[in-house]
Protein backbone atom coordinates (compact mmCIF):
# COMPACT_ATOMS: atom_id res chain seq x y z
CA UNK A 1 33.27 10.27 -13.72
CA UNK A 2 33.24 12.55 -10.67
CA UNK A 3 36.43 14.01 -12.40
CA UNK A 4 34.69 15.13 -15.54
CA UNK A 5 31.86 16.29 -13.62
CA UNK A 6 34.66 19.11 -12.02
CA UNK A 7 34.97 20.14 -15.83
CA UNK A 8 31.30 20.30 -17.09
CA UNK A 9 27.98 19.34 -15.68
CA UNK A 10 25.31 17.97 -17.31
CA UNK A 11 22.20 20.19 -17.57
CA UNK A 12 18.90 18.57 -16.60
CA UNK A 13 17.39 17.64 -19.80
CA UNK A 14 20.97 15.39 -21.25
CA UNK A 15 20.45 13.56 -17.65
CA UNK A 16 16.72 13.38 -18.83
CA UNK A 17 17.27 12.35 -22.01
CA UNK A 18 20.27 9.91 -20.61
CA UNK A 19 18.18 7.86 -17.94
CA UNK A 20 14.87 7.79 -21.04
CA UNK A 21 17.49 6.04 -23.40
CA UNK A 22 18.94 3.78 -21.01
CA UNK A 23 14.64 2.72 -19.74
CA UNK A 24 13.89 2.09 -23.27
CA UNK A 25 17.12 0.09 -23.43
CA UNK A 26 16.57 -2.14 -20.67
CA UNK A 27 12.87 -2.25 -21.73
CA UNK A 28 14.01 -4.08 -24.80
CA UNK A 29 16.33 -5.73 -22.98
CA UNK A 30 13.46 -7.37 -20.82
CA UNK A 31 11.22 -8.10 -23.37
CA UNK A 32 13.55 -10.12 -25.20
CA UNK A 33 14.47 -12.05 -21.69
CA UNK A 34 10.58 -12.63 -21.99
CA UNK A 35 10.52 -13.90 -25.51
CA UNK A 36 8.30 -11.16 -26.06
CA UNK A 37 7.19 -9.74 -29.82
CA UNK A 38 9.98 -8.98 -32.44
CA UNK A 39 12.78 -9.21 -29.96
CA UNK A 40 12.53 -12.63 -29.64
CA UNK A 41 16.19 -14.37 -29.87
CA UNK A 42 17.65 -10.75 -30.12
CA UNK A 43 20.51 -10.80 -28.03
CA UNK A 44 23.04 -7.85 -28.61
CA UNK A 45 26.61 -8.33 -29.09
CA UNK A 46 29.62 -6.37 -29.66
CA UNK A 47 30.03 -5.78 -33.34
CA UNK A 48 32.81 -8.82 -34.74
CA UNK A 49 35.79 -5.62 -35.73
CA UNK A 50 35.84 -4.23 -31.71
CA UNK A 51 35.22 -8.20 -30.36
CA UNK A 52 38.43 -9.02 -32.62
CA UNK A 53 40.89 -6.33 -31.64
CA UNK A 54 39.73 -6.66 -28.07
CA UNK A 55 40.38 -10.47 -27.99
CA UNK A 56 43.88 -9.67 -29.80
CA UNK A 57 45.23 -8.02 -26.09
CA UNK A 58 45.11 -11.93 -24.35
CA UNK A 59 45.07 -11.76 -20.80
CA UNK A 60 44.03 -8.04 -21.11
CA UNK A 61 41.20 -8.49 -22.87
CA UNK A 62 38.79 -9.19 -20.16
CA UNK A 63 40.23 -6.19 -18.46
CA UNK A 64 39.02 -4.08 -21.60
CA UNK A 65 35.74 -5.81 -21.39
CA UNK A 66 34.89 -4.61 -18.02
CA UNK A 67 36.03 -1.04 -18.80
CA UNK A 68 33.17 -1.11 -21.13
CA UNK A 69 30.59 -2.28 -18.80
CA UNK A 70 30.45 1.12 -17.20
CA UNK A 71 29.22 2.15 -20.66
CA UNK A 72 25.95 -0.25 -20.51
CA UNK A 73 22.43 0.74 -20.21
CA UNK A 74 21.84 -0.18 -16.95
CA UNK A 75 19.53 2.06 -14.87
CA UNK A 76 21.20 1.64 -11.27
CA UNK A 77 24.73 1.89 -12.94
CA UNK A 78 23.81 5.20 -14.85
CA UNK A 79 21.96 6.71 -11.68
CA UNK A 80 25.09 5.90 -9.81
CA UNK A 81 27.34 7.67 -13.01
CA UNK A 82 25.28 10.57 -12.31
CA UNK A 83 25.49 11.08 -8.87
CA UNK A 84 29.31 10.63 -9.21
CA UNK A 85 29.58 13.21 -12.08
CA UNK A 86 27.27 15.61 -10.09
CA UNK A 87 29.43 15.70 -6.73
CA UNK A 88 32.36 17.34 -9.12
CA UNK A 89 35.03 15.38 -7.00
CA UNK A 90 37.40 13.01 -8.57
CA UNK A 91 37.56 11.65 -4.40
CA UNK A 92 33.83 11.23 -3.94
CA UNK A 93 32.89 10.29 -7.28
CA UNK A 94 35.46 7.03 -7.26
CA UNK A 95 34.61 6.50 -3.60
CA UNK A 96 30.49 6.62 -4.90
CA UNK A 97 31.29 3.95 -7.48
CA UNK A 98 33.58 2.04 -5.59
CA UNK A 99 30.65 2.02 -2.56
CA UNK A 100 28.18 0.66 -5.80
CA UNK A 101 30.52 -1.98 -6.87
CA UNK A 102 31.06 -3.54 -3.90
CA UNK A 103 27.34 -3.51 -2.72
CA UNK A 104 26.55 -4.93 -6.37
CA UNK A 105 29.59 -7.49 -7.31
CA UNK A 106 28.52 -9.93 -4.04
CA UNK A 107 24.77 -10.39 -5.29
CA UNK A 108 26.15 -10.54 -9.31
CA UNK A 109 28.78 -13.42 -8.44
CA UNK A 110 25.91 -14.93 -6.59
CA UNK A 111 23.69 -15.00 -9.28
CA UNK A 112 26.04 -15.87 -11.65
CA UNK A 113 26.96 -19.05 -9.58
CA UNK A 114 23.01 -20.16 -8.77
CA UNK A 115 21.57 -19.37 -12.45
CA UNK A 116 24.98 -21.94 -13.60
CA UNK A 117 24.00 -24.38 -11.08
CA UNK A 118 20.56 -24.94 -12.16
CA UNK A 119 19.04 -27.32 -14.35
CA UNK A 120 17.12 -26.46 -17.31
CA UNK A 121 13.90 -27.16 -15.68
CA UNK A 122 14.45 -23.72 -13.33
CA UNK A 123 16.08 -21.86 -16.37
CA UNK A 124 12.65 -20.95 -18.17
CA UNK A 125 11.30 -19.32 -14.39
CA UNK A 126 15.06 -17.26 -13.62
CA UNK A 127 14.74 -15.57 -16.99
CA UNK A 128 11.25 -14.65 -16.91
CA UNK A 129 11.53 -13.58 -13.12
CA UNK A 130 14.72 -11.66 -14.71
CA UNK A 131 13.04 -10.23 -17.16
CA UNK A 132 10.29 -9.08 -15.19
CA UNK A 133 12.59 -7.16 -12.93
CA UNK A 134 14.42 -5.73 -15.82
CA UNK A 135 11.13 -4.65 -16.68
CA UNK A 136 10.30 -2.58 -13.64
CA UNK A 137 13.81 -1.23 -13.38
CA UNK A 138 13.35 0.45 -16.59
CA UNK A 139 9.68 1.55 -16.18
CA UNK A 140 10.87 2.65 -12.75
CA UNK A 141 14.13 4.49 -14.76
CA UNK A 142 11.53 5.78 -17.11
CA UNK A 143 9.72 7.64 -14.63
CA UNK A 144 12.63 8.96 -13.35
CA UNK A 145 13.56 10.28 -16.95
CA UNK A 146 10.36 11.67 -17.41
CA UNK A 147 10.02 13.56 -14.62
CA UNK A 148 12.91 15.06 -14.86
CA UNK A 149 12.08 16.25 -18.67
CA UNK A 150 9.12 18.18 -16.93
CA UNK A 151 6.38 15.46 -17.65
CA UNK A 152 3.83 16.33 -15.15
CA UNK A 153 3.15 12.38 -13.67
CA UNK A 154 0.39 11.90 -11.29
CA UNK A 155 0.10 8.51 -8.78
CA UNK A 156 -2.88 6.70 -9.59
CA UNK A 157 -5.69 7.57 -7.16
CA UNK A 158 -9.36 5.37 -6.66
CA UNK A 159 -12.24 7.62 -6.93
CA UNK A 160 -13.73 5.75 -4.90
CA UNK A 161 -11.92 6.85 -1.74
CA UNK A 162 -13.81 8.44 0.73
CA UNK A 163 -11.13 11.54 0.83
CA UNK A 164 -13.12 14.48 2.09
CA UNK A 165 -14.80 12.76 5.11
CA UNK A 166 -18.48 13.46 4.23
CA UNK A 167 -19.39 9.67 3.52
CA UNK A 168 -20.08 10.16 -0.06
CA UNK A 169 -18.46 8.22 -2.40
């Protein structure tokens, strides 16, 4: 990634426009983890004609299959894909992502190996407790999209606050 980021950079509304998708994307994605409206049951797949020719390689196929993980909507993975195509480096962009995979791969095999342990009595609380924090990442990825399309965003203040130091409220 840092390699194509040496050839062309990304102006600031595609990385906009990139990190909006990939919020509304995980948005979905968290609803449906909370059995939420239409979604419900939804779970997206690779269509059958790339799953096929994929499975056809054998003991390269799950090789292929994590290639295309870097293309998921994932909000940390795509904020990391953009800091390694902005440093314009081959070096630092593979040493970025390499720096991101191993910080993430120890708490993925972990929860990989606790969710598989559990019974189904703890299996309804992980995947709303999942899907909550899917939730926030992409609100908090939305945000992030947002304001760097320009949308002027404001924290939330209480009126009530004393700010000016004059005792009125």
């Amino acid at each position: 990634v840092g390699a194509i980021g040496s050839v062309f950079r990304l102006s600031i509304p595609v990385q906009a426009a990139i990190q909006i998708f990939a919020a509304i994307f995980m948005a979905l994605m968290a609803l449906n983890l909370l059995d939420i409206g239409f979604l419900r049951g939804w779970i997206p797949t690779l269509p059958d004609s790339l799953r096929n020719r994929l499975m056809r390689h054998g003991t390269h196929s799950s090789f292929y299959i994590g290639l295309l993980n870097g293309f998921m909507p994932c909000g940390p993975l795509q904020a990391m894909q953009l800091y390694a195509l902005s440093t314009g480096s081959w070096q630092t962009g593979a040493l970025s992502m390499l720096c991101f995979c191993l910080g993430t791969t120890p708490l993925m095999l972990g929860f990989g190996l606790v969710s598989g342990t559990l019974n189904r009595r703890f299996a309804k609380p992980v995947r709303i407790a999942s899907g909550v924090l899917v939730l926030i990442m992409g609100m908090s990825m939305l945000i992030n999209g947002l304001s760097l399309a320009g949308v002027p965003l404001r924290p939330l203040t209480s009126n009530t606050a004393d700010t000016a130091g004059n005792g009125s409220i």
